[in-house]
C-alpha atoms as a PDB file:
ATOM      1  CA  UNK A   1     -60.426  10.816 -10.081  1.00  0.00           C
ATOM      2  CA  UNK A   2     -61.446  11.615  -6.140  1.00  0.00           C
ATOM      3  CA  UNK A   3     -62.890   8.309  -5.153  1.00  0.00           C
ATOM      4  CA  UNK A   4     -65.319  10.649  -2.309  1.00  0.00           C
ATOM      5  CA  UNK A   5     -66.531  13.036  -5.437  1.00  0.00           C
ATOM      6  CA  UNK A   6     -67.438  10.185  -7.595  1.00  0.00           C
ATOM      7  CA  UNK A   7     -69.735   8.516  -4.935  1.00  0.00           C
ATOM      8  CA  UNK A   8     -70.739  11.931  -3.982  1.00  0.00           C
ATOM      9  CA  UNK A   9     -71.955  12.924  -7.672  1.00  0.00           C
ATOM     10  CA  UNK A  10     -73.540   9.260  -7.872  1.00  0.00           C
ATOM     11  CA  UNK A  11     -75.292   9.691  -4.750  1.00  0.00           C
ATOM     12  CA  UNK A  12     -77.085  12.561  -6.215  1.00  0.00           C
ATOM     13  CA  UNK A  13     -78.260  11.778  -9.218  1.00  0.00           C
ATOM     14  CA  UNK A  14     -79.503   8.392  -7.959  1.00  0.00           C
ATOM     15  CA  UNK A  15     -81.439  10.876  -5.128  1.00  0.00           C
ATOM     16  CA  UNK A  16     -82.535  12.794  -8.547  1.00  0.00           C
ATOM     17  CA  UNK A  17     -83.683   9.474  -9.902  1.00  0.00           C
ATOM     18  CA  UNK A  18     -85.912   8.327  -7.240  1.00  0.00           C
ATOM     19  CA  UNK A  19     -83.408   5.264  -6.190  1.00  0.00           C
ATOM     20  CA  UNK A  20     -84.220   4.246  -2.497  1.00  0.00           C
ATOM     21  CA  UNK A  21     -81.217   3.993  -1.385  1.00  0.00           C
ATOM     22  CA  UNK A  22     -79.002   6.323  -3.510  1.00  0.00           C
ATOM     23  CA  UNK A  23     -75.542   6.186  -1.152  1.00  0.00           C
ATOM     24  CA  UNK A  24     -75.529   2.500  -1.144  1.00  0.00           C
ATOM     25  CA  UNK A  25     -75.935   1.898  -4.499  1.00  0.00           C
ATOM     26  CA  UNK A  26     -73.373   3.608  -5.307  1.00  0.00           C
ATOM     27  CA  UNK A  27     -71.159   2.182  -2.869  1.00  0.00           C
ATOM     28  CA  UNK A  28     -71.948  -1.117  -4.094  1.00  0.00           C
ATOM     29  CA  UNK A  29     -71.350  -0.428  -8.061  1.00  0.00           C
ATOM     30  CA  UNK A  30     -67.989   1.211  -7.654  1.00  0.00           C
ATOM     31  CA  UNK A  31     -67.279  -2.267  -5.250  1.00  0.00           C
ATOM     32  CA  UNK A  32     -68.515  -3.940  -8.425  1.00  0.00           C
ATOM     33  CA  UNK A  33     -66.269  -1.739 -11.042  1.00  0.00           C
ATOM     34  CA  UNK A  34     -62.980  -2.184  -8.911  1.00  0.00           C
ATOM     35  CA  UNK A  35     -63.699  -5.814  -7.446  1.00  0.00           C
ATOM     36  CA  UNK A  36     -62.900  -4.950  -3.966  1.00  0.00           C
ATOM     37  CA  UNK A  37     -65.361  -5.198  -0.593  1.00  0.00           C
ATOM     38  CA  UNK A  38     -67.649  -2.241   0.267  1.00  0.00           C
ATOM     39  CA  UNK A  39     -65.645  -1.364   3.301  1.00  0.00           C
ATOM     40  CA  UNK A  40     -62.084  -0.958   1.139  1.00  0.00           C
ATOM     41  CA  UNK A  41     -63.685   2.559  -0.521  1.00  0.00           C
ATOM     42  CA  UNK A  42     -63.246   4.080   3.000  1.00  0.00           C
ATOM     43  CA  UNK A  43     -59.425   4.136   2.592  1.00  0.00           C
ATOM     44  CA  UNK A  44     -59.820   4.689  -1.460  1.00  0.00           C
ATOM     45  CA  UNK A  45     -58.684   7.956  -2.420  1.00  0.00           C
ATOM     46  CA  UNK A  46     -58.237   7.672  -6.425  1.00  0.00           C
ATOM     47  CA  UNK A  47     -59.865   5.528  -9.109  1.00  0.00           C
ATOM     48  CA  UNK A  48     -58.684   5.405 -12.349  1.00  0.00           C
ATOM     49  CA  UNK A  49     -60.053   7.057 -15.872  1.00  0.00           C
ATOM     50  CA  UNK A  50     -61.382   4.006 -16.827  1.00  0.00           C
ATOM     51  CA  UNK A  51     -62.607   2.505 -14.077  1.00  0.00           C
ATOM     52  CA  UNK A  52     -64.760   5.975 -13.327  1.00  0.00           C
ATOM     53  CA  UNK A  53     -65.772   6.113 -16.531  1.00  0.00           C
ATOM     54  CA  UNK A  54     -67.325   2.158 -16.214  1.00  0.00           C
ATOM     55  CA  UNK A  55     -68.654   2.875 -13.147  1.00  0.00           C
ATOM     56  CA  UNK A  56     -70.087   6.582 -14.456  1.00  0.00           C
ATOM     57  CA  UNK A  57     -72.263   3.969 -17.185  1.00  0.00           C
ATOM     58  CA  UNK A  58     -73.415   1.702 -14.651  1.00  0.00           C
ATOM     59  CA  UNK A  59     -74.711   4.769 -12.342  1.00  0.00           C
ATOM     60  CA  UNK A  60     -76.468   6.075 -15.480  1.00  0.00           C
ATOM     61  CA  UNK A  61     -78.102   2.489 -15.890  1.00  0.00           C
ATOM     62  CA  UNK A  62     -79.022   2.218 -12.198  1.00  0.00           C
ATOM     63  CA  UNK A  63     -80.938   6.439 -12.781  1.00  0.00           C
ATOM     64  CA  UNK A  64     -82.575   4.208 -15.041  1.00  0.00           C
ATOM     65  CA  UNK A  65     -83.965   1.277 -12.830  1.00  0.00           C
ATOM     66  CA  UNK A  66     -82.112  -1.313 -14.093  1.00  0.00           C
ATOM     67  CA  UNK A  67     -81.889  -3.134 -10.967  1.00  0.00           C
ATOM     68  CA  UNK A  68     -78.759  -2.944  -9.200  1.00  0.00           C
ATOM     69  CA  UNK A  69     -78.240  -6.579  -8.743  1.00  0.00           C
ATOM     70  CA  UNK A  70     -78.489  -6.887 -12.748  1.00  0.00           C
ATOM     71  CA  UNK A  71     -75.341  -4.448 -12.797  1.00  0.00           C
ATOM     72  CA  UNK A  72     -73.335  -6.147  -9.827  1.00  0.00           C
ATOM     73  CA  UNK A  73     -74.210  -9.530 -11.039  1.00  0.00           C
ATOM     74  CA  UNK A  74     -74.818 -10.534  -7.560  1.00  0.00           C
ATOM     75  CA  UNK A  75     -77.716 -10.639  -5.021  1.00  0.00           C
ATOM     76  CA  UNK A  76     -77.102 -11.936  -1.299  1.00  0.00           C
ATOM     77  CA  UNK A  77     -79.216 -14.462   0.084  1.00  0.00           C
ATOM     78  CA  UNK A  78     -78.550 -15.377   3.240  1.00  0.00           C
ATOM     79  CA  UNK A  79     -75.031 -17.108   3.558  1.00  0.00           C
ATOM     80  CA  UNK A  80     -75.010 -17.024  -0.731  1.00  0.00           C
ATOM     81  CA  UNK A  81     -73.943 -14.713  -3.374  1.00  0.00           C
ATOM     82  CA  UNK A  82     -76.240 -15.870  -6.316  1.00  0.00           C
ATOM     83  CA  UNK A  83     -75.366 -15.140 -10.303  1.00  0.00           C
ATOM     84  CA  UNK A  84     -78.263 -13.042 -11.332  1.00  0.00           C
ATOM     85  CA  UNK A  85     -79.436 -11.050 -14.164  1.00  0.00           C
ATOM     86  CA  UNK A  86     -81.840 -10.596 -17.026  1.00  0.00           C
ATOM     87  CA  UNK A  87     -84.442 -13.348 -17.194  1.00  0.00           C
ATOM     88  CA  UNK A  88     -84.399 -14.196 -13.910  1.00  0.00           C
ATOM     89  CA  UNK A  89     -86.715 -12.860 -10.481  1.00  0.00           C
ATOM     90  CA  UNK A  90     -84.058 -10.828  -8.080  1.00  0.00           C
ATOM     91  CA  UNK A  91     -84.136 -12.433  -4.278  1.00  0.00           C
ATOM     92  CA  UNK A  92     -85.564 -10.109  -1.876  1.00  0.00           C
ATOM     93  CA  UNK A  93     -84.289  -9.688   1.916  1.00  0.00           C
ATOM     94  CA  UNK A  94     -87.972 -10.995   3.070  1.00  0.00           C
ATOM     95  CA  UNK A  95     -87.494 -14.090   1.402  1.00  0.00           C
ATOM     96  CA  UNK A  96     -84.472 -15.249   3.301  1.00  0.00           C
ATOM     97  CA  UNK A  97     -87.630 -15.737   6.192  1.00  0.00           C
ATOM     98  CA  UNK A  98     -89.004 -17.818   4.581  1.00  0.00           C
ATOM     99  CA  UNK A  99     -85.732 -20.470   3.834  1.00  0.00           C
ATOM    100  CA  UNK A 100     -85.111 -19.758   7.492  1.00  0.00           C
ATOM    101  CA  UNK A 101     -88.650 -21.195   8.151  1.00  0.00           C
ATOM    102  CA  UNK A 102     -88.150 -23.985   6.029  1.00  0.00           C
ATOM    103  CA  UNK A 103     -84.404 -24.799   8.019  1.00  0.00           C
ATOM    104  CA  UNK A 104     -86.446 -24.890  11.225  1.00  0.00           C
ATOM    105  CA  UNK A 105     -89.103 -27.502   9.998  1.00  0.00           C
ATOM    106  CA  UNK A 106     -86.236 -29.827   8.862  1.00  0.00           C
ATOM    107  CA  UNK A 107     -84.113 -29.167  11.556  1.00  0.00           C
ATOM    108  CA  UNK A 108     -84.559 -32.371  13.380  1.00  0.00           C
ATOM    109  CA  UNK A 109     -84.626 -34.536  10.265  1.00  0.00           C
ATOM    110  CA  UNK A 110     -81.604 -36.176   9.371  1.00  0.00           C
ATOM    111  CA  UNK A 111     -82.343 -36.658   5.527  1.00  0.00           C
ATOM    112  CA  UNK A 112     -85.412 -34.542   4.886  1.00  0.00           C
ATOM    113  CA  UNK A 113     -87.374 -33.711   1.059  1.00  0.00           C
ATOM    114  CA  UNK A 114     -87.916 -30.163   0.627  1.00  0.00           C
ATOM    115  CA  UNK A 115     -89.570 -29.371  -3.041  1.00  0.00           C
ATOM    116  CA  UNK A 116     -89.079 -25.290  -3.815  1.00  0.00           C
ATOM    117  CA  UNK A 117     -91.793 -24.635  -6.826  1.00  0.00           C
ATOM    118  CA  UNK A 118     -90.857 -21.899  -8.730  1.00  0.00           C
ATOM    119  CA  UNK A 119     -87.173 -21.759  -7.596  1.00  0.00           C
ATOM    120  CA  UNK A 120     -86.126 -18.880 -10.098  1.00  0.00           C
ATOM    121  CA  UNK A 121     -82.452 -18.205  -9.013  1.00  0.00           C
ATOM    122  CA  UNK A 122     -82.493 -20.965  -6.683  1.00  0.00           C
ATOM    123  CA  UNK A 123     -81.969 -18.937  -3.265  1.00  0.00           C
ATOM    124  CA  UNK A 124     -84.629 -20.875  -0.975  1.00  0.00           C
ATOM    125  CA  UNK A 125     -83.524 -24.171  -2.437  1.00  0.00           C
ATOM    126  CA  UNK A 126     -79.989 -23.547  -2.280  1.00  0.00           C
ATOM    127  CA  UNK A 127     -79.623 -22.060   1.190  1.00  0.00           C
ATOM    128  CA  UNK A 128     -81.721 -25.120   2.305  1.00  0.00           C
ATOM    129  CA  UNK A 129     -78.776 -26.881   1.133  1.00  0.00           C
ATOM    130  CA  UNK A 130     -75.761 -25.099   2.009  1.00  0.00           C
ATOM    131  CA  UNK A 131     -77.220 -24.797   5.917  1.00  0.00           C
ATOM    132  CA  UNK A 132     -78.438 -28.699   6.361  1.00  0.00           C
ATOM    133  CA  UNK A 133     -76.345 -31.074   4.329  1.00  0.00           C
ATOM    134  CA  UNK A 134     -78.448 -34.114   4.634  1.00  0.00           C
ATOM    135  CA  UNK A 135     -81.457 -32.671   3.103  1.00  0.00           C
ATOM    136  CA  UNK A 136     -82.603 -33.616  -0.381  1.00  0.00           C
ATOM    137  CA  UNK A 137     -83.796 -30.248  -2.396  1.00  0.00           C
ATOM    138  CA  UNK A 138     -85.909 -30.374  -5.464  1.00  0.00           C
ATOM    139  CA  UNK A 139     -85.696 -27.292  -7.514  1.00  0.00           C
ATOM    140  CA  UNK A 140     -88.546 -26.868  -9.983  1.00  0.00           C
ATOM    141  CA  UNK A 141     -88.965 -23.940 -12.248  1.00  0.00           C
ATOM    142  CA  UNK A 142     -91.150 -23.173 -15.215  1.00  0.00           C
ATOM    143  CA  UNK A 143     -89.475 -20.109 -17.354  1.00  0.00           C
ATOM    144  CA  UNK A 144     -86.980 -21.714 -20.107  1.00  0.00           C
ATOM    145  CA  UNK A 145     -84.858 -18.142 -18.901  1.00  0.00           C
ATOM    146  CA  UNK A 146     -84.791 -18.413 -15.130  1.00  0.00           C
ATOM    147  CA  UNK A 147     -83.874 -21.864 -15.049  1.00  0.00           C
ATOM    148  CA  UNK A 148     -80.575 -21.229 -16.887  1.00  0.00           C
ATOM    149  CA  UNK A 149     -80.061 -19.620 -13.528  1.00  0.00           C
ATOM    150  CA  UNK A 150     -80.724 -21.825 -11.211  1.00  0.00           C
ATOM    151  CA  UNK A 151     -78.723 -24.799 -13.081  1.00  0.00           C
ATOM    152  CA  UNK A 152     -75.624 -21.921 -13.151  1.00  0.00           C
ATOM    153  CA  UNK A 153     -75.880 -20.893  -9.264  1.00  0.00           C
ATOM    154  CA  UNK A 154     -77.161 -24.480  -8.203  1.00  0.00           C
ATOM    155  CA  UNK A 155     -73.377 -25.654 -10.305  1.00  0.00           C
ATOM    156  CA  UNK A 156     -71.636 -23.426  -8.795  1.00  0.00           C
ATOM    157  CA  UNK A 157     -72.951 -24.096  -5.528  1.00  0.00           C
ATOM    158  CA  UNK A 158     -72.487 -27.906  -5.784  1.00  0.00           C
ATOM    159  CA  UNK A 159     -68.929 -26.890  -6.934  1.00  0.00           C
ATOM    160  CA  UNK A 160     -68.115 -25.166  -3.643  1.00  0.00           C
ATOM    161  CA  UNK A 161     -69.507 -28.374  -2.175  1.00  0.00           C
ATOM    162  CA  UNK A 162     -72.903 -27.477  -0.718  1.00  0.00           C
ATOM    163  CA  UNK A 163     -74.893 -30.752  -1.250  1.00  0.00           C
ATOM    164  CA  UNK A 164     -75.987 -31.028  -4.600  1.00  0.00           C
ATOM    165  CA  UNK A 165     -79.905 -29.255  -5.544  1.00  0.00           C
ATOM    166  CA  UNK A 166     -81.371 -31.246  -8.271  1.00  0.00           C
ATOM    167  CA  UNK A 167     -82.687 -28.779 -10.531  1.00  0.00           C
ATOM    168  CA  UNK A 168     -85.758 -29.573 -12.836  1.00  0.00           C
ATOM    169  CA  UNK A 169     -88.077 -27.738 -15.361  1.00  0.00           C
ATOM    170  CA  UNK A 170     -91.695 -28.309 -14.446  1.00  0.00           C
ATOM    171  CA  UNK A 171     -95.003 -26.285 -14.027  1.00  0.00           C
ATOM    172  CA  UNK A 172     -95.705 -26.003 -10.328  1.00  0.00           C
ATOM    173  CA  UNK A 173     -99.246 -26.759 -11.345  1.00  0.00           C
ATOM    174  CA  UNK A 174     -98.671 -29.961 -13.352  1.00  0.00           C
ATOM    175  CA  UNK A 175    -100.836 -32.820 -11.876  1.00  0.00           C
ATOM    176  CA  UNK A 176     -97.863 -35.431 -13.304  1.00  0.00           C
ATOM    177  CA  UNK A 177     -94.589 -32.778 -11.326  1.00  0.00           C
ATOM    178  CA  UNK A 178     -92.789 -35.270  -9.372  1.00  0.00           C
ATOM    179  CA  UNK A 179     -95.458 -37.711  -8.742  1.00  0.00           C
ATOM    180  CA  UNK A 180     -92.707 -40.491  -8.011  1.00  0.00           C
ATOM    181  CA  UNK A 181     -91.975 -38.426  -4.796  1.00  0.00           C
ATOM    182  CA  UNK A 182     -95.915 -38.182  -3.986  1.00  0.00           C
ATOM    183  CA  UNK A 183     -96.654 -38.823  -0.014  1.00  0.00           C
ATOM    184  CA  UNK A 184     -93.082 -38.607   0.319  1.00  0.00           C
ATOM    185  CA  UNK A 185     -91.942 -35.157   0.610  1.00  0.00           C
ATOM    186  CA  UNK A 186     -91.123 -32.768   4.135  1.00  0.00           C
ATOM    187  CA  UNK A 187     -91.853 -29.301   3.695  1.00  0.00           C
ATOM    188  CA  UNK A 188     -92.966 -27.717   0.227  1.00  0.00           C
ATOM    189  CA  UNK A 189     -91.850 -23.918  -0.301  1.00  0.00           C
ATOM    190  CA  UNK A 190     -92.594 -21.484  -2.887  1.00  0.00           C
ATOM    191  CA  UNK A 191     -92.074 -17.786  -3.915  1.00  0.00           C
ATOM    192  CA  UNK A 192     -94.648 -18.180  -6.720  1.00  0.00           C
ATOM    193  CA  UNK A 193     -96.237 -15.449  -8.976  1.00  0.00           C
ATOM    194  CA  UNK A 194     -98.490 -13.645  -6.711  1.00  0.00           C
ATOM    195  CA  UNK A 195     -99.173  -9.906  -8.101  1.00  0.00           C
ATOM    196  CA  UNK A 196    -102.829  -9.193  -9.290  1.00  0.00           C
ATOM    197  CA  UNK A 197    -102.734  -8.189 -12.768  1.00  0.00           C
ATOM    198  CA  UNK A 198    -102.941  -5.300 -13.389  1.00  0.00           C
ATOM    199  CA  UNK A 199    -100.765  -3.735 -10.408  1.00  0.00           C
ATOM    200  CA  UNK A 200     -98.585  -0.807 -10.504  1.00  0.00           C
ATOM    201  CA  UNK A 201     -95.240  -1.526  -9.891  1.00  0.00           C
ATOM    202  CA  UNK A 202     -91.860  -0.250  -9.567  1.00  0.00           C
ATOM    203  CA  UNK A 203     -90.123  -0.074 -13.146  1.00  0.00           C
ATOM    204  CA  UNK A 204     -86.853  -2.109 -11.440  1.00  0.00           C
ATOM    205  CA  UNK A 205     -90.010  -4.779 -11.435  1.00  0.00           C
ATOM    206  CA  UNK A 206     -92.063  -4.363 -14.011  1.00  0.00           C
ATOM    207  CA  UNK A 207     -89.651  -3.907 -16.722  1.00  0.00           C
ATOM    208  CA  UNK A 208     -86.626  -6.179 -15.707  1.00  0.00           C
ATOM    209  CA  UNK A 209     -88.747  -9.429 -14.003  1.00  0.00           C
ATOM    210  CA  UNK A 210     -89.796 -12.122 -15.983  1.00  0.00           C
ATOM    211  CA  UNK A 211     -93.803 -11.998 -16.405  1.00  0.00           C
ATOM    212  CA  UNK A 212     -93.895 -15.719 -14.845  1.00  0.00           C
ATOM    213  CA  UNK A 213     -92.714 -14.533 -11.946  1.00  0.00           C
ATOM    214  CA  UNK A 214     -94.798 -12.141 -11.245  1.00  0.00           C
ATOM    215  CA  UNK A 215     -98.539 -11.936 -12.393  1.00  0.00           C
ATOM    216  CA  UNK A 216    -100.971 -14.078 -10.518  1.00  0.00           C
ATOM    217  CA  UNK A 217    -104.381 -13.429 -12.170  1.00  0.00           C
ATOM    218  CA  UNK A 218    -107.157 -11.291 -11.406  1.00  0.00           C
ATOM    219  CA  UNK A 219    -106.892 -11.575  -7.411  1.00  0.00           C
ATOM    220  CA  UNK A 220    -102.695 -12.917  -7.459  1.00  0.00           C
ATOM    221  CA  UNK A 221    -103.844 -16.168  -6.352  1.00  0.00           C
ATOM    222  CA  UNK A 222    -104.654 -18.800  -9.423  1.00  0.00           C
ATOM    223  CA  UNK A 223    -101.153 -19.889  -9.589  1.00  0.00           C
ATOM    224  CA  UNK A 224    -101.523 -20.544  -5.636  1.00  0.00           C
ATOM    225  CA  UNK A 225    -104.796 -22.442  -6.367  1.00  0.00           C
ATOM    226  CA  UNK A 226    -102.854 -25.100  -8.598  1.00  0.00           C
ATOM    227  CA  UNK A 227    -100.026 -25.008  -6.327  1.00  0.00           C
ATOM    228  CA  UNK A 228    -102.181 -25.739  -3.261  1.00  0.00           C
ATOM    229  CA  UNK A 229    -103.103 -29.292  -4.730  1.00  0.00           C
ATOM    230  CA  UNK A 230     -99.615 -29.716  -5.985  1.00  0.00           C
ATOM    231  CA  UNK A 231     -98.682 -29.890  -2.572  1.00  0.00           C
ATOM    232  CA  UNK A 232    -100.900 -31.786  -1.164  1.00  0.00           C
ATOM    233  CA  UNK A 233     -99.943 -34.569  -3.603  1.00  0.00           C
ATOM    234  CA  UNK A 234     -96.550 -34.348  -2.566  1.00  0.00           C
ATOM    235  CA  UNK A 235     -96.093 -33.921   0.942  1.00  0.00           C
ATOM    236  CA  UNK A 236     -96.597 -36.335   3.211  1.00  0.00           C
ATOM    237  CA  UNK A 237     -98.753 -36.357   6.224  1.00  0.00           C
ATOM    238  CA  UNK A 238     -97.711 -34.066   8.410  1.00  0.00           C
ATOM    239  CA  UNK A 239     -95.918 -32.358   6.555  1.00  0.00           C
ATOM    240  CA  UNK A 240     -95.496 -28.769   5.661  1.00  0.00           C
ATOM    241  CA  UNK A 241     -96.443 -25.768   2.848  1.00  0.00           C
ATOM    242  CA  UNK A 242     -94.939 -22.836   3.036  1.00  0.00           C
ATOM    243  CA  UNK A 243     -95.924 -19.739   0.224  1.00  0.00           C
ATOM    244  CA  UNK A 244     -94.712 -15.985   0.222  1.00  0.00           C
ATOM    245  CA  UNK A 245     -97.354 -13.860  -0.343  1.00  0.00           C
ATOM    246  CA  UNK A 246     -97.849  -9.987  -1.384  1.00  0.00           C
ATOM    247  CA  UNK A 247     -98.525  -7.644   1.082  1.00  0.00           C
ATOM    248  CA  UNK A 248    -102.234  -7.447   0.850  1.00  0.00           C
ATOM    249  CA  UNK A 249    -102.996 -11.186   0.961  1.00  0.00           C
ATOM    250  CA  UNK A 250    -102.058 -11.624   4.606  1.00  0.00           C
ATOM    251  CA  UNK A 251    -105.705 -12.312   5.180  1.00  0.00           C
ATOM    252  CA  UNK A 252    -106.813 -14.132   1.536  1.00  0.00           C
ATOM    253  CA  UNK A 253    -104.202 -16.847   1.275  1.00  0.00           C
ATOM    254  CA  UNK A 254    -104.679 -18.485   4.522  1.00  0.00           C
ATOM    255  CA  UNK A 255    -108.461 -18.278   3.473  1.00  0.00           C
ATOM    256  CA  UNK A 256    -107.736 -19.827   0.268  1.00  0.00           C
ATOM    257  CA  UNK A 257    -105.468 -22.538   2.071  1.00  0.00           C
ATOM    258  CA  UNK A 258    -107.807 -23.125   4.715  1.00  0.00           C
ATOM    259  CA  UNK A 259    -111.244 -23.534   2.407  1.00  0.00           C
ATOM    260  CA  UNK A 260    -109.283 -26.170   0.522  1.00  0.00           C
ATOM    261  CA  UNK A 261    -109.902 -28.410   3.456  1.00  0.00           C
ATOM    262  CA  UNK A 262    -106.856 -30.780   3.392  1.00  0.00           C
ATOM    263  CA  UNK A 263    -104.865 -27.843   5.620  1.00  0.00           C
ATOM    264  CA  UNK A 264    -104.340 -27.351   9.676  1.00  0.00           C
ATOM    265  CA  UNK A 265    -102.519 -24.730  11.597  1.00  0.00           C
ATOM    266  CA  UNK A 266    -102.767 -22.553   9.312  1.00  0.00           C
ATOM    267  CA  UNK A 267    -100.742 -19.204  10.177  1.00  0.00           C
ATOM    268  CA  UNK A 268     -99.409 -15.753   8.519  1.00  0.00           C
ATOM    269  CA  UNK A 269     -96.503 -14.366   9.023  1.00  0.00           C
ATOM    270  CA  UNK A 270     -95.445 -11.020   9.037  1.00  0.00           C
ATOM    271  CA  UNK A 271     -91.752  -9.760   7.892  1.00  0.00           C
ATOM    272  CA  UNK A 272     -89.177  -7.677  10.111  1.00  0.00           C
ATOM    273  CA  UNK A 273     -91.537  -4.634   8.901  1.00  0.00           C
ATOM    274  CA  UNK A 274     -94.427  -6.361   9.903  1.00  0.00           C
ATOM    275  CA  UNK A 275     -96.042  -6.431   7.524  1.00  0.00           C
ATOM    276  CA  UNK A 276     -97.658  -9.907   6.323  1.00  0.00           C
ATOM    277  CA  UNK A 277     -95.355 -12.151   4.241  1.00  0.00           C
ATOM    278  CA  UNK A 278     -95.952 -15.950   3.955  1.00  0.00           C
ATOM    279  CA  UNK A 279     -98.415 -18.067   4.703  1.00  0.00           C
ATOM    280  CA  UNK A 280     -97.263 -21.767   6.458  1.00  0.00           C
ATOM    281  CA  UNK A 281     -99.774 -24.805   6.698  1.00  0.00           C
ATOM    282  CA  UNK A 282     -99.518 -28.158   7.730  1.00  0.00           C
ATOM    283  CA  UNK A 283    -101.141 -31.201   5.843  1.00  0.00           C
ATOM    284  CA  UNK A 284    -103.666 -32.786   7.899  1.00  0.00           C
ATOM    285  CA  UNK A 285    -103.405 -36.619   8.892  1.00  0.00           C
ATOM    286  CA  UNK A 286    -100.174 -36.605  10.682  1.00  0.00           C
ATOM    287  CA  UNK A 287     -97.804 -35.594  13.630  1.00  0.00           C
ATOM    288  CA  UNK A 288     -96.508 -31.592  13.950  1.00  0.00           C
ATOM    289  CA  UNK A 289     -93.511 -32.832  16.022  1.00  0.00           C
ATOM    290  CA  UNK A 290     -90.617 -30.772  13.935  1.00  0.00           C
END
């Protein structure tokens, strides 16, 4: 079949659908269906029975919001390709910020800690690792499903040779997680479950993320509350907390952080749509230097 009339059929009835971003979707599931880059279906002209049959199921799931990383089997994160699927939280774009803000606190440490609470598919922990070697990576997730995850991409990772992520199952809000590293640790970092219940969200979300990733409580923030003293715990002073945030706690979580009283330079930061993102603190008693 006409490799330009298949995408051109997909395209619309992914526009039909709602699907943000109809074209490139179904770029990226017929890349999927014949294993070849994006940029190879400019010079395709045919695709096979079969193969446009596969990829005429997979556009049907995708008019369905089943996420299109849960069809590819892939989401990019920075310099990774992760393994995900059902069970586990998809990486977003925005949160590759926040890893990058995490790099630049360790940056001048030759063998920093970093902890990542609630590490789902791994993609802050592990990019921490593939981009600075030396650094010792704690991830720490909850959900019996998303941490089969993790332990796969964290494997496979370790396999290519990034520096190995130690990968443990824990509640982030567990006054006993980790307390042999306690005073010890660099920089903390978490995506956690922020979304107030009872949100409206989009059905890629709502039906195909696990609940733990997502609901927060009545305001999105009581897993941040127990997280908040987790942290403390663990990071020495001086050190540094750094938590992604929904859109429309830009102004509540640094509140939250900074009524604690154990916080200073407390900041928000917005993502390349400006809009607000994560929140970064610094434990009070020691040096900002990094």
């Amino acid at each position: 079949m006409n490799a330009r009339a298949l995408l051109g059929d997909a395209a619309r009835r992914l526009t039909e659908a709602g699907v943000e971003s109809p074209r490139v979707d179904a770029e990226l599931l017929l890349s999927a269906v014949l294993g070849v880059p994006r940029a190879r279906l400019l010079t395709l002209v045919d695709v096979a029975d079969d193969a446009a049959a596969r990829f005429a199921d997979l556009v049907e799931q995708r008019a369905s919001r089943v996420p299109l990383q849960h069809l590819t089997g892939t989401a990019p994160f920075r310099q990774l390709e992760l393994a995900v699927g059902p069970g586990v939280f998809v990486p977003r774009p925005e949160t590759e910020l926040i890893a990058g803000w995490v790099l630049d606190r360790i940056a001048g440490l030759p063998e920093p800690t970093v902890v990542d609470l609630g590490a789902g598919s791994g993609a802050i922990a592990l990019s921490v690792a593939a981009e600075h070697p030396g650094a010792r990576v704690v991830a720490v997730e909850r959900d019996a499903g998303a941490i089969e995850w993790t332990r796969h991409n964290a494997g496979a990772r370790a396999a290519a040779g990034d520096t190995p992520v130690e990968v443990l199952a824990g509640d982030m809000t567990d006054p006993a997680l980790l307390d042999q590293l306690d005073g010890t640790v660099d920089v903390v970092v978490s995506n956690p479950p922020y979304v107030p219940d009872g949100a409206r969200l989009p059905g890629e979300v709502a039906d195909h993320d696990p609940p733990l990733a997502l609901w927060g409580g009545p305001d999105g923030l009581d897993v941040v509350r127990g997280l908040l003293v987790t942290a403390a715990r663990l990071l020495r002073p001086g050190g540094w907390l750094g938590i992604e945030h929904a859109d429309q706690q830009g102004s509540a979580l640094p509140a939250l952080i900074r009524a604690s009283g154990a916080w200073a330079e407390v900041t928000d930061h917005a993502d390349l749509a400006g809009r607000p993102r994560y929140t970064t603190a610094r434990l009070g008693g020691g040096s900002s230097q990094q």
